[in-house]
C-alpha atoms as a PDB file:
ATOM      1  CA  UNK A   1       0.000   0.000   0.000  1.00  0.00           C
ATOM      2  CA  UNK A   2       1.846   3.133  -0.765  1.00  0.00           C
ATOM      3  CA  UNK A   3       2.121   6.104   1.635  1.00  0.00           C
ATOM      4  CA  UNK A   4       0.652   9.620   0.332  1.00  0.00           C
ATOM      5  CA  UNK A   5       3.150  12.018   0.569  1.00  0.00           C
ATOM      6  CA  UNK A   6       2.508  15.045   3.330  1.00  0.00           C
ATOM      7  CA  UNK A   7       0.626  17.269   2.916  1.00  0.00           C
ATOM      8  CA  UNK A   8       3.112  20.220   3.190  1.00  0.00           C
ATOM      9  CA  UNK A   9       5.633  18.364   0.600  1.00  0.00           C
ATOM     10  CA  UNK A  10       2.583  17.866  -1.434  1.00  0.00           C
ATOM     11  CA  UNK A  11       2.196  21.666  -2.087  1.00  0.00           C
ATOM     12  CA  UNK A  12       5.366  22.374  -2.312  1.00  0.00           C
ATOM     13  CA  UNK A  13       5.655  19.784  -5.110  1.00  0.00           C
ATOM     14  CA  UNK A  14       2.967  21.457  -6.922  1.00  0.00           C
ATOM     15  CA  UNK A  15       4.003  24.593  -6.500  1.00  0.00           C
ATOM     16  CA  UNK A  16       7.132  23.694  -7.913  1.00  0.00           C
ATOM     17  CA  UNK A  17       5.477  22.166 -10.894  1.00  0.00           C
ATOM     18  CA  UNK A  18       3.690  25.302 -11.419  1.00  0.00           C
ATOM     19  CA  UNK A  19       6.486  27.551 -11.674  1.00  0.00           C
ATOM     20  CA  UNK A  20       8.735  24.831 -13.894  1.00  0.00           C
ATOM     21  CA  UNK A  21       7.638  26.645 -17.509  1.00  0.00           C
ATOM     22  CA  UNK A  22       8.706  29.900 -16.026  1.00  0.00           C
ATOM     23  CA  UNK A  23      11.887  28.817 -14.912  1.00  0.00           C
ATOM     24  CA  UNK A  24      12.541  26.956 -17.914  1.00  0.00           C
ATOM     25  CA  UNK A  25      12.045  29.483 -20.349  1.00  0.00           C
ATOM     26  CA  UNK A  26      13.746  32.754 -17.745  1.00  0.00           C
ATOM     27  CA  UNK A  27      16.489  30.294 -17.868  1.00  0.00           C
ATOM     28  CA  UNK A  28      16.313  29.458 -21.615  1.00  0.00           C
ATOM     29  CA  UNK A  29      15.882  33.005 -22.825  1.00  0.00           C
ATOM     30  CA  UNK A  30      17.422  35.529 -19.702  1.00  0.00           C
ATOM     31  CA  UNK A  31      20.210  33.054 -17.725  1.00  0.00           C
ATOM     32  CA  UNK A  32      21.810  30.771 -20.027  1.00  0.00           C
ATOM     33  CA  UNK A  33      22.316  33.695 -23.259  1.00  0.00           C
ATOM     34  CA  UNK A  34      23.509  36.063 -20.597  1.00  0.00           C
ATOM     35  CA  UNK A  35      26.409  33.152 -19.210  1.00  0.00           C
ATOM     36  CA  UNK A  36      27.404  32.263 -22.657  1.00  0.00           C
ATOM     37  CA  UNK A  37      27.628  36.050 -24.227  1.00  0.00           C
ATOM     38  CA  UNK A  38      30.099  36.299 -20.530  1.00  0.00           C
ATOM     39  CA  UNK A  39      32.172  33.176 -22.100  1.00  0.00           C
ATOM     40  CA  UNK A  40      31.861  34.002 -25.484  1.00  0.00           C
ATOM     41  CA  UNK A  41      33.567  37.591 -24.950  1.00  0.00           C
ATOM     42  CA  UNK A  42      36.845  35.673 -23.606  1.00  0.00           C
ATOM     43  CA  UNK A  43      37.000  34.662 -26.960  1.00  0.00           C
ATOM     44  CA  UNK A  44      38.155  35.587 -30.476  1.00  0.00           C
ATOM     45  CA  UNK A  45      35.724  36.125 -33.464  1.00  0.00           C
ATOM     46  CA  UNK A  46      35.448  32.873 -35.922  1.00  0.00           C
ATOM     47  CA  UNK A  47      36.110  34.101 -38.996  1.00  0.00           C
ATOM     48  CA  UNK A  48      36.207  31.866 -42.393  1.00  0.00           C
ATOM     49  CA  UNK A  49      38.188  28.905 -41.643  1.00  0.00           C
ATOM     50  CA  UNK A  50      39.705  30.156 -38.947  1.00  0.00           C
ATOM     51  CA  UNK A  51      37.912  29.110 -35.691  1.00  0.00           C
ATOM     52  CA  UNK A  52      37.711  31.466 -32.364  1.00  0.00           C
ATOM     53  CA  UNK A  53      40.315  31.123 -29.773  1.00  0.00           C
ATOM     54  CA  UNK A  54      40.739  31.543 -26.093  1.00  0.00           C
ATOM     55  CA  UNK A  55      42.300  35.518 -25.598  1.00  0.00           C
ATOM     56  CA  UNK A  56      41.288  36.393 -22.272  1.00  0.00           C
ATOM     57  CA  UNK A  57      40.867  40.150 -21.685  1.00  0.00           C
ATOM     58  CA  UNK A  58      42.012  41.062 -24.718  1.00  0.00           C
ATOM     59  CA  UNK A  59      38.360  42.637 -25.615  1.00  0.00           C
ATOM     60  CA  UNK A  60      38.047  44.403 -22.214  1.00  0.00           C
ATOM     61  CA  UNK A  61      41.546  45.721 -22.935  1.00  0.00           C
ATOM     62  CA  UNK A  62      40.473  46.862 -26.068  1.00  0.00           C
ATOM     63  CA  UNK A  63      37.347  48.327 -24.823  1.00  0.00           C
ATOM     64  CA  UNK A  64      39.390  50.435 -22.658  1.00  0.00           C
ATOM     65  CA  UNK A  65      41.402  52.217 -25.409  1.00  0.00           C
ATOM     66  CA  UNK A  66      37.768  52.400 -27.679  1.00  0.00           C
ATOM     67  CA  UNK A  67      37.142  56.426 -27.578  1.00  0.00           C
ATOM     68  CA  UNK A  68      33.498  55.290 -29.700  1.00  0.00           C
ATOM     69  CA  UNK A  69      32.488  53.335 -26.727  1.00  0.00           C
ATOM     70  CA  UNK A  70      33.829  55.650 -23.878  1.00  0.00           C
ATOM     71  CA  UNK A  71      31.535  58.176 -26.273  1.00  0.00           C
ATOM     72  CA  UNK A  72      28.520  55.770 -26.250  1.00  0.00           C
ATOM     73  CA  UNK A  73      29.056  55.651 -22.399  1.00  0.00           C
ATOM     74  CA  UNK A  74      28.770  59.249 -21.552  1.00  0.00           C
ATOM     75  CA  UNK A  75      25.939  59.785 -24.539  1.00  0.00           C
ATOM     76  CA  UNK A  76      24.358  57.147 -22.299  1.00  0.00           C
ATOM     77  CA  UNK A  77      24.649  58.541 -18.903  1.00  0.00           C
ATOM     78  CA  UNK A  78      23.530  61.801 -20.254  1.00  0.00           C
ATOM     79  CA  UNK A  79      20.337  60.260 -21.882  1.00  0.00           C
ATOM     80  CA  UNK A  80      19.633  58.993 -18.785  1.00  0.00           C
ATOM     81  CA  UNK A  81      20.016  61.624 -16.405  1.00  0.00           C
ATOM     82  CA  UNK A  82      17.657  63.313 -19.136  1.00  0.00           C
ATOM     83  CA  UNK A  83      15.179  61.427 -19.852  1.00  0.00           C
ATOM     84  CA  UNK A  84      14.329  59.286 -16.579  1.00  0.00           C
ATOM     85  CA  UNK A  85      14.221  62.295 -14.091  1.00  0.00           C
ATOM     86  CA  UNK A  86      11.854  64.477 -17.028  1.00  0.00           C
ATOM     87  CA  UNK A  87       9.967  61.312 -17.582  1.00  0.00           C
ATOM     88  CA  UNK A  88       8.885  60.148 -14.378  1.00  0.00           C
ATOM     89  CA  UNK A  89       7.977  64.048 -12.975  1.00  0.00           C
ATOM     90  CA  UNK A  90       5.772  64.378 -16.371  1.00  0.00           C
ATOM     91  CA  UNK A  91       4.130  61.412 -15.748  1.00  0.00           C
ATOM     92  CA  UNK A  92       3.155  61.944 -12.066  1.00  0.00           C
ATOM     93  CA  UNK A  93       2.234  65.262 -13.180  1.00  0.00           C
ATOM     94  CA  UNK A  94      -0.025  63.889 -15.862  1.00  0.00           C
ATOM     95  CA  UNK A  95      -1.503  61.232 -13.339  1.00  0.00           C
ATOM     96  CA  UNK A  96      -2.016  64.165 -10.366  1.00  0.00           C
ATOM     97  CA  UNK A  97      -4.008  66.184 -13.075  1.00  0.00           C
ATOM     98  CA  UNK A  98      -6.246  63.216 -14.797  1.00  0.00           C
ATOM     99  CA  UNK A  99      -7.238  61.812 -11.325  1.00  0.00           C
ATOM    100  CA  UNK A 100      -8.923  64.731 -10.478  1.00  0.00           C
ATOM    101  CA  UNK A 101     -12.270  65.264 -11.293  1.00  0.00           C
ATOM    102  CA  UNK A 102     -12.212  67.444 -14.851  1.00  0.00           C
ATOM    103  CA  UNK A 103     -13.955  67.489 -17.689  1.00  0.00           C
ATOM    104  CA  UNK A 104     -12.623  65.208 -20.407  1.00  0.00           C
ATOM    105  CA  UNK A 105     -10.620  63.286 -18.263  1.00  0.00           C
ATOM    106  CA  UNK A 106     -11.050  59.986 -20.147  1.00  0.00           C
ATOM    107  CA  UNK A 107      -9.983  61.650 -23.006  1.00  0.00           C
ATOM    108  CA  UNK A 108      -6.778  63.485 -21.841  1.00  0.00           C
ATOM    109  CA  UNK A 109      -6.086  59.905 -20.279  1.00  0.00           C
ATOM    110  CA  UNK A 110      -6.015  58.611 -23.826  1.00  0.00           C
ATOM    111  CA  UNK A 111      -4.389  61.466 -25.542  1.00  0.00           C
ATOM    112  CA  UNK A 112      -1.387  61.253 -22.815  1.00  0.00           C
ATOM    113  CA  UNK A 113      -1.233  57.378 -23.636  1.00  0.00           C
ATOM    114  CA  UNK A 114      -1.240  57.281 -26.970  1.00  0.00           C
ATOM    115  CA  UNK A 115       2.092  57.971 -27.755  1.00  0.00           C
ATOM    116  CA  UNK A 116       3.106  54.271 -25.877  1.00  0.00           C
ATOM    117  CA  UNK A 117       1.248  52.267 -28.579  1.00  0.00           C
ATOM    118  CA  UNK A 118       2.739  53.273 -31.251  1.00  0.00           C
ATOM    119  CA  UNK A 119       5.729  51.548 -33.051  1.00  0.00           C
ATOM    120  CA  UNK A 120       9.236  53.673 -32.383  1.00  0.00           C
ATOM    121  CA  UNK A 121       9.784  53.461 -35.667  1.00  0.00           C
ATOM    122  CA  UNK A 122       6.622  55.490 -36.386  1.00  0.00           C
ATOM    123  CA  UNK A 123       7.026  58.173 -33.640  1.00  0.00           C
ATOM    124  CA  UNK A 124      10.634  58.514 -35.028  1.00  0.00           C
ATOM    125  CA  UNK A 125       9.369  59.424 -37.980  1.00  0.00           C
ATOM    126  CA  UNK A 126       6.875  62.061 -37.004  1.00  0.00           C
ATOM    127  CA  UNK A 127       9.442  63.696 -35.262  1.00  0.00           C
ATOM    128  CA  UNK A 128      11.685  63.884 -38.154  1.00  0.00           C
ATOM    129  CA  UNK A 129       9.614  65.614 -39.799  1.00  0.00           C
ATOM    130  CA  UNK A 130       9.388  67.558 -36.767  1.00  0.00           C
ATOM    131  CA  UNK A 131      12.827  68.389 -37.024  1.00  0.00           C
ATOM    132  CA  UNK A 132      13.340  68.926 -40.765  1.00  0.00           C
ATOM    133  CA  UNK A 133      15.462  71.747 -40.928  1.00  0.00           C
ATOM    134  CA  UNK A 134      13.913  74.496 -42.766  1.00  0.00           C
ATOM    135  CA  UNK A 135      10.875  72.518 -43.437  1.00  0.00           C
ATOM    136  CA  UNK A 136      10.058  70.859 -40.603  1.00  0.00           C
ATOM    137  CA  UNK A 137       7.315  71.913 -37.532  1.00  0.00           C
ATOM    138  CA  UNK A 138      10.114  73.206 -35.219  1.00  0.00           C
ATOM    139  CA  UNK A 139      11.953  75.249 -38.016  1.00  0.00           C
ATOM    140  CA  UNK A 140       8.766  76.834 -38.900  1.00  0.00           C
ATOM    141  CA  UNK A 141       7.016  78.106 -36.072  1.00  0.00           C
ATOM    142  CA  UNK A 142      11.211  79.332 -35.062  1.00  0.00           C
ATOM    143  CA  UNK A 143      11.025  80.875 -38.007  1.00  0.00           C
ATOM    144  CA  UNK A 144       7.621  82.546 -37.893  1.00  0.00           C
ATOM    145  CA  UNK A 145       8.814  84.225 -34.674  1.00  0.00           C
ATOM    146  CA  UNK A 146      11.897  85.472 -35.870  1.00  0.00           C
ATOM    147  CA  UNK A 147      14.237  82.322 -35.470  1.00  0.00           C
ATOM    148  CA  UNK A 148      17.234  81.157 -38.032  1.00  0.00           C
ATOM    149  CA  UNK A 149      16.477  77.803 -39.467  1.00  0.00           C
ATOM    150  CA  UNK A 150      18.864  75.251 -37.753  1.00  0.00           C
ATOM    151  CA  UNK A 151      19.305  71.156 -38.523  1.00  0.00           C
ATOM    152  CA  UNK A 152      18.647  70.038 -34.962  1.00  0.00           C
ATOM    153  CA  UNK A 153      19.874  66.353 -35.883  1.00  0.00           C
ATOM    154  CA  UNK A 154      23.024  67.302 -37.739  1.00  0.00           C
ATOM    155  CA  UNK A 155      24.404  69.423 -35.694  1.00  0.00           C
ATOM    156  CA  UNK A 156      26.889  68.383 -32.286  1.00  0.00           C
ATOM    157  CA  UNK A 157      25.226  69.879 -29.996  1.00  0.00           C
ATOM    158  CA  UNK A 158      21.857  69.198 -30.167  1.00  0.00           C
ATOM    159  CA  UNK A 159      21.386  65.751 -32.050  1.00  0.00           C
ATOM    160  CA  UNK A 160      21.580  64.059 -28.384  1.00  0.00           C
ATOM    161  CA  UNK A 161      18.990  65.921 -26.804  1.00  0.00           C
ATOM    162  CA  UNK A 162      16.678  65.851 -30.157  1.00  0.00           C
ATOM    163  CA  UNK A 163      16.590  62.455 -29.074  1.00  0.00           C
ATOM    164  CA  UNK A 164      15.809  62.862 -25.655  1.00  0.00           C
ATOM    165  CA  UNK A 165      13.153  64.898 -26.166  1.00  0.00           C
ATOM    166  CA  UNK A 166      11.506  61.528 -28.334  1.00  0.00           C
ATOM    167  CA  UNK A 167      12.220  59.436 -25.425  1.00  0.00           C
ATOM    168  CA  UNK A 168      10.393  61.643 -23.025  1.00  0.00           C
ATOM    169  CA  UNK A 169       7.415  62.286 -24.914  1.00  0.00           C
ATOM    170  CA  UNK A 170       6.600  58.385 -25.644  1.00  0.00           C
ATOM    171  CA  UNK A 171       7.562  56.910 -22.111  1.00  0.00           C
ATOM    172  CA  UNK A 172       5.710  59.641 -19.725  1.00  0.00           C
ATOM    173  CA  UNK A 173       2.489  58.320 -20.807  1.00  0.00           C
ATOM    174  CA  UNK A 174       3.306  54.989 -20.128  1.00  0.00           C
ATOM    175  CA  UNK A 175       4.799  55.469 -16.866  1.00  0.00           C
ATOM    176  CA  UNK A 176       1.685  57.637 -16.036  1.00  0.00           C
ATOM    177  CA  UNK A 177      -0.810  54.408 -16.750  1.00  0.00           C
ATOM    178  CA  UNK A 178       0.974  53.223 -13.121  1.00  0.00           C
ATOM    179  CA  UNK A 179       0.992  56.300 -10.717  1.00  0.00           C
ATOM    180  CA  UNK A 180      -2.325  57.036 -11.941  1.00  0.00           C
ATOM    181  CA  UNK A 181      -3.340  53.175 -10.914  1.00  0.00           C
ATOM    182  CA  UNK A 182      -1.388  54.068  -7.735  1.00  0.00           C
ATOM    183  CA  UNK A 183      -3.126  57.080  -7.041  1.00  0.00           C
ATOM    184  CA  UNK A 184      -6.620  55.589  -7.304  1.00  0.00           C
ATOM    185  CA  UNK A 185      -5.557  52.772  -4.776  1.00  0.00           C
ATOM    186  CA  UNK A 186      -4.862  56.175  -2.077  1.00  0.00           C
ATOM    187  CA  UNK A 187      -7.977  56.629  -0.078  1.00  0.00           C
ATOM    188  CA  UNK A 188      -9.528  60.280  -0.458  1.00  0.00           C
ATOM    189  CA  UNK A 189      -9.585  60.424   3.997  1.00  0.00           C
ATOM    190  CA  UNK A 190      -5.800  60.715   4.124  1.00  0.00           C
ATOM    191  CA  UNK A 191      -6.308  64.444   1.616  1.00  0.00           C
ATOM    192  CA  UNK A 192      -9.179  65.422   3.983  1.00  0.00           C
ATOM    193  CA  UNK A 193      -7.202  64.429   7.358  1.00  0.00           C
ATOM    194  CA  UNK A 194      -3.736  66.529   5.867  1.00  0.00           C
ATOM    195  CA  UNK A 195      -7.044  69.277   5.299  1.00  0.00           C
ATOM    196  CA  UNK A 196      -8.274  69.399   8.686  1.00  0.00           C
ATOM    197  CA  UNK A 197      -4.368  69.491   9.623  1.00  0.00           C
ATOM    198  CA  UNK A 198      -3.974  72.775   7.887  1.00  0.00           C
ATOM    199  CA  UNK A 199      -1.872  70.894   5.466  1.00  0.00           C
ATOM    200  CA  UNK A 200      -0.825  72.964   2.096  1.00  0.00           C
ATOM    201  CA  UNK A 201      -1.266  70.646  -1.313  1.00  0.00           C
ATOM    202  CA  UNK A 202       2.414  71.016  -1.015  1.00  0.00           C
ATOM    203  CA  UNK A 203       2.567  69.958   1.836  1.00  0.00           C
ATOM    204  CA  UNK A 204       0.371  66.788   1.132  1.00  0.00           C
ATOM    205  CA  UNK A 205       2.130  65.537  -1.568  1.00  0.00           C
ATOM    206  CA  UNK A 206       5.496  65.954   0.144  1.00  0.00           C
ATOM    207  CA  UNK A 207       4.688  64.640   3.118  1.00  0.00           C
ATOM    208  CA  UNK A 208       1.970  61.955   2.440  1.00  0.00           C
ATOM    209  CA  UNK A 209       1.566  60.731  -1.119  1.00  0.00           C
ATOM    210  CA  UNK A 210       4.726  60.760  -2.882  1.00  0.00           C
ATOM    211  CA  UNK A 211       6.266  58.701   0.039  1.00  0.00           C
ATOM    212  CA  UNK A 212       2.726  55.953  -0.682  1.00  0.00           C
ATOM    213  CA  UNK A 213       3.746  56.337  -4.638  1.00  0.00           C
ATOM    214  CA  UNK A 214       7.902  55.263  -3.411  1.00  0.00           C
ATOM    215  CA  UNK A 215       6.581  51.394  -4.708  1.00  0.00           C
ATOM    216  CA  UNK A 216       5.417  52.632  -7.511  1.00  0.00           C
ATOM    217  CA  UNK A 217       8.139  54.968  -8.068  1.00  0.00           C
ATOM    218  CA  UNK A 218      10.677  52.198  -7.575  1.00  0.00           C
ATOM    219  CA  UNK A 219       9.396  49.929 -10.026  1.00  0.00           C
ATOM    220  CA  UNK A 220       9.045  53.213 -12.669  1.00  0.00           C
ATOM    221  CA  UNK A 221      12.750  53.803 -12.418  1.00  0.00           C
ATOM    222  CA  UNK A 222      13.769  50.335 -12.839  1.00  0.00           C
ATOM    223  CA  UNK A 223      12.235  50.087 -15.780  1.00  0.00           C
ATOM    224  CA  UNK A 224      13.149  53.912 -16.738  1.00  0.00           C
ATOM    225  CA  UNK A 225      16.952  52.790 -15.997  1.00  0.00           C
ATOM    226  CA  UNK A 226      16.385  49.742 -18.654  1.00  0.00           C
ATOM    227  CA  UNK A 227      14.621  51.698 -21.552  1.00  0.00           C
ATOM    228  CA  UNK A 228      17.233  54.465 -21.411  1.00  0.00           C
ATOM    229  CA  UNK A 229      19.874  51.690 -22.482  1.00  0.00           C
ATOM    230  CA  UNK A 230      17.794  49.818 -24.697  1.00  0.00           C
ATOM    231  CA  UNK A 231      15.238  51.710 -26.669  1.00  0.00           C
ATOM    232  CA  UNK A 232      17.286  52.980 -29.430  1.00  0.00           C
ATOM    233  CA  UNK A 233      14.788  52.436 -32.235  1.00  0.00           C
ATOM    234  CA  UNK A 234      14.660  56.110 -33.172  1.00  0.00           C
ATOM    235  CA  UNK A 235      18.566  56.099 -33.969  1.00  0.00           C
ATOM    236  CA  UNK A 236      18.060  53.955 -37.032  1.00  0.00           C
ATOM    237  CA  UNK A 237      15.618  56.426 -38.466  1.00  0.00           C
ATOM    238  CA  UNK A 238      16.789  59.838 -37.202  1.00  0.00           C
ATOM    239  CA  UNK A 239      20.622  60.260 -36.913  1.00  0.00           C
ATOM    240  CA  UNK A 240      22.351  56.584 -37.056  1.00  0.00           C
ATOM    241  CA  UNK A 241      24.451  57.575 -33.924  1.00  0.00           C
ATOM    242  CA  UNK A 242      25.926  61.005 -35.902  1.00  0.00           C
ATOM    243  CA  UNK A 243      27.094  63.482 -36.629  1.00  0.00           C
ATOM    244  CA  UNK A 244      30.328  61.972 -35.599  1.00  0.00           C
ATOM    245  CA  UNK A 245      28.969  59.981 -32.786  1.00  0.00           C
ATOM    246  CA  UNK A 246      27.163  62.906 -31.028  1.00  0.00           C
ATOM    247  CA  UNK A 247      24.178  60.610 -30.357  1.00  0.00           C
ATOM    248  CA  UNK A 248      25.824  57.251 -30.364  1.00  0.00           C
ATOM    249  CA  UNK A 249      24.394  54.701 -27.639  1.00  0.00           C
ATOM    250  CA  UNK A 250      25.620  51.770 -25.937  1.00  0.00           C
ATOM    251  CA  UNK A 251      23.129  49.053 -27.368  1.00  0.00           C
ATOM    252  CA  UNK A 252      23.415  51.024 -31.214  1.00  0.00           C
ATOM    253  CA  UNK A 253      26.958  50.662 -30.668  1.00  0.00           C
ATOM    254  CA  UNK A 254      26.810  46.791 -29.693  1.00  0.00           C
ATOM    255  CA  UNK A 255      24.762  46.672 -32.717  1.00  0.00           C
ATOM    256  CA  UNK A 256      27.307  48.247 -35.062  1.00  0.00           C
ATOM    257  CA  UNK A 257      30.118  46.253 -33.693  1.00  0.00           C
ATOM    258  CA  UNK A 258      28.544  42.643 -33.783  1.00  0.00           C
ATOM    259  CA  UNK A 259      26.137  43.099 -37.031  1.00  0.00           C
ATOM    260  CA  UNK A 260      27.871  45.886 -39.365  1.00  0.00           C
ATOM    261  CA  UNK A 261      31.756  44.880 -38.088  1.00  0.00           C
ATOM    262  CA  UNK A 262      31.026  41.288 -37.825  1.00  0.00           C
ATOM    263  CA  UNK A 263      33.054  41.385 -34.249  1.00  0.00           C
ATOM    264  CA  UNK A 264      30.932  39.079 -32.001  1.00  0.00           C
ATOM    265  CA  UNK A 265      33.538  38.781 -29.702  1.00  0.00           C
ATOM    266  CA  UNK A 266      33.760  42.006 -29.253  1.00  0.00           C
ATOM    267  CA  UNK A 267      29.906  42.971 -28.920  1.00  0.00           C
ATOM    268  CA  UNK A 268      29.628  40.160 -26.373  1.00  0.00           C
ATOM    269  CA  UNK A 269      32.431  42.114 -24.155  1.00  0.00           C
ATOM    270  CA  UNK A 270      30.499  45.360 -24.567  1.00  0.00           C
ATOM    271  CA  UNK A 271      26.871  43.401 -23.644  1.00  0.00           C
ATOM    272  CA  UNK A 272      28.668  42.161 -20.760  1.00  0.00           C
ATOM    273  CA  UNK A 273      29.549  45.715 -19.476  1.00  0.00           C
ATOM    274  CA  UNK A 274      26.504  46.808 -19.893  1.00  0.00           C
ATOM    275  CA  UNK A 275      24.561  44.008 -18.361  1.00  0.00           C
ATOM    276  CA  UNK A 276      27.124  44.865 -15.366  1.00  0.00           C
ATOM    277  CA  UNK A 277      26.573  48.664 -15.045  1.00  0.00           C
ATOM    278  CA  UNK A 278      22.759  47.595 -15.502  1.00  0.00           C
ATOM    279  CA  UNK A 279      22.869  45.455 -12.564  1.00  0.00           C
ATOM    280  CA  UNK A 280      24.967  47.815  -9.978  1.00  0.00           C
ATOM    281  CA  UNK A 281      22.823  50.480 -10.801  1.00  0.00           C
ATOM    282  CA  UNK A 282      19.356  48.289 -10.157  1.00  0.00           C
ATOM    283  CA  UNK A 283      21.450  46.947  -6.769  1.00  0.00           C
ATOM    284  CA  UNK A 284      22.049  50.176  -5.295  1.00  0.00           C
ATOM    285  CA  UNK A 285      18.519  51.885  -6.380  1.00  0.00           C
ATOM    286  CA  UNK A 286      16.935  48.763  -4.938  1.00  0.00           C
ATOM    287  CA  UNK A 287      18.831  49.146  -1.663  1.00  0.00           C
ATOM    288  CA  UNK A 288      18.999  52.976  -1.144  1.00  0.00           C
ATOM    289  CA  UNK A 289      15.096  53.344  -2.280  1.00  0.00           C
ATOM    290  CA  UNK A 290      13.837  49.919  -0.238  1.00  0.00           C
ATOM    291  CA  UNK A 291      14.504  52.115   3.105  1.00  0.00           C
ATOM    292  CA  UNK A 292      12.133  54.622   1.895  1.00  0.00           C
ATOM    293  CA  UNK A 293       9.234  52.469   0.435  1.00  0.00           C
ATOM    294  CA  UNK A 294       5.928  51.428   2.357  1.00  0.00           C
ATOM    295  CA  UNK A 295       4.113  48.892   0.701  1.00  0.00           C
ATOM    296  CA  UNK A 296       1.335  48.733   3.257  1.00  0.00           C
END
């Protein structure tokens, strides 16, 4: 006669069997390319007949003396610090003003969201028309009010923040879906106790519903910090990294190096650096913002 199992090893067998297709297919599609791009960038690129070999550091090494990637790097960390900060303020914003009870709220919800559904590719190429110089939007209404033409793509020092300014205005309405789903989730005593307190609105958001939004907040910048490395759609349609670089990004560059170069080696180095700065960065925002979250 056999012996059912207990009943506590019971459920934790099922719930084991439950969560077997996810683990198969985070570790088929997230762990195991992510170990062998690591092993593969100790490695040197096959090429023809000739079959990779074992060279160590020799791609981090070169990586170091690569100005395009030390270039990519800094466009990066300026992309970020300009689009994450802009797009999760805009977004609260946006949430704060559609929760309230206005006229046409359901459609200002819609006409803040609709930039998130659609394709990069086509929001890249509104805005370059946008930023046609001496035909486009921007060069038109400048020069209606008394403003040279200028090629805001081509030139240095604005092709980078051309770009930004994309970024910002597709992602705020998508981060805005959450902190407005936050903000309904607040209950409407804790605005009429920080009332009868002699609280300022100021005051009330400071003090009361930004720190009940730090969850939300938290998982917004998370996912801020990934898009800002890896949504680089509108570079293939509005500047191709140029001019010289000036809006060159990490992931574009990976793509150049292991699909226009043909240097897989080499793009698996530079994926592994990423993946690294990726993951200190989540790390420490996880464990200087956990302090300052309530969940309950």
């Amino acid at each position: 006669m056999m012996v059912a199992p207990p009943r506590n090893l019971q459920t934790q067998i099922i719930a084991w069997l439950l969560l077997l297709p996810a683990m198969v297919l985070l570790v088929a599609f997230t762990h195991w390319p992510a170990v062998a791009t690591a092993w593969h960038s100790f490695f040197s690129t096959p090429k023809g007949a000739r079959p990779s070999v074992w060279v160590g550091l020799e791609n981090y090494q070169l990586m170091l003396d690569d100005d395009v990637f030390w270039q990519a790097l800094w466009n990066n960390l300026w992309f970020a610090l300009g689009t994450i900060p802009t797009s999760i303020a805009l977004a609260i914003v946006m949430a704060l003003w559609v929760n309230g009870r206005i006229a046409g709220r359901g459609f200002l919800r819609l006409a803040y969201f609709t930039p998130t559904v659609l394709p990069m590719i086509a929001v890249a190429n509104i805005w370059l028309f946008f930023y046609t110089p001496q035909y486009g939007l921007l060069n038109q209404v400048g020069q209606a009010l008394g403003f040279a033409s200028r090629n805001w793509l081509g030139d240095r020092d604005t092709a980078l923040g051309a770009i930004m300014v994309v970024s910002v205005w597709k992602e705020a309405g998508f981060f805005m879906i959450f902190y407005l789903a936050a903000l309904q989730q607040v209950s409407p005593t804790l605005a009429e106790a920080a009332a009868l307190e002699g609280a300022s609105r100021r005051q009330y958001f400071w003090r009361v519903l930004f720190p009940l939004l730090m969850p939300t907040t938290l998982f917004v910048l998370i996912n801020a910090l990934i898009n800002s490395v890896r949504m680089i759609d509108q570079l293939f349609v509005m500047t191709r990294g140029g001019p010289d670089n000036a809006s060159t990004l990490l992931l574009y560059y990976i793509y150049q190096v292991g699909f226009s170069f043909w240097d897989s080696a080499y793009a698996a180095a530079l994926t592994v650096v990423v993946l690294a700065i990726l993951g200190a960065t989540a790390i420490v925002k996880f464990r200087w913002l956990d302090r300052r979250t309530h969940y309950q």
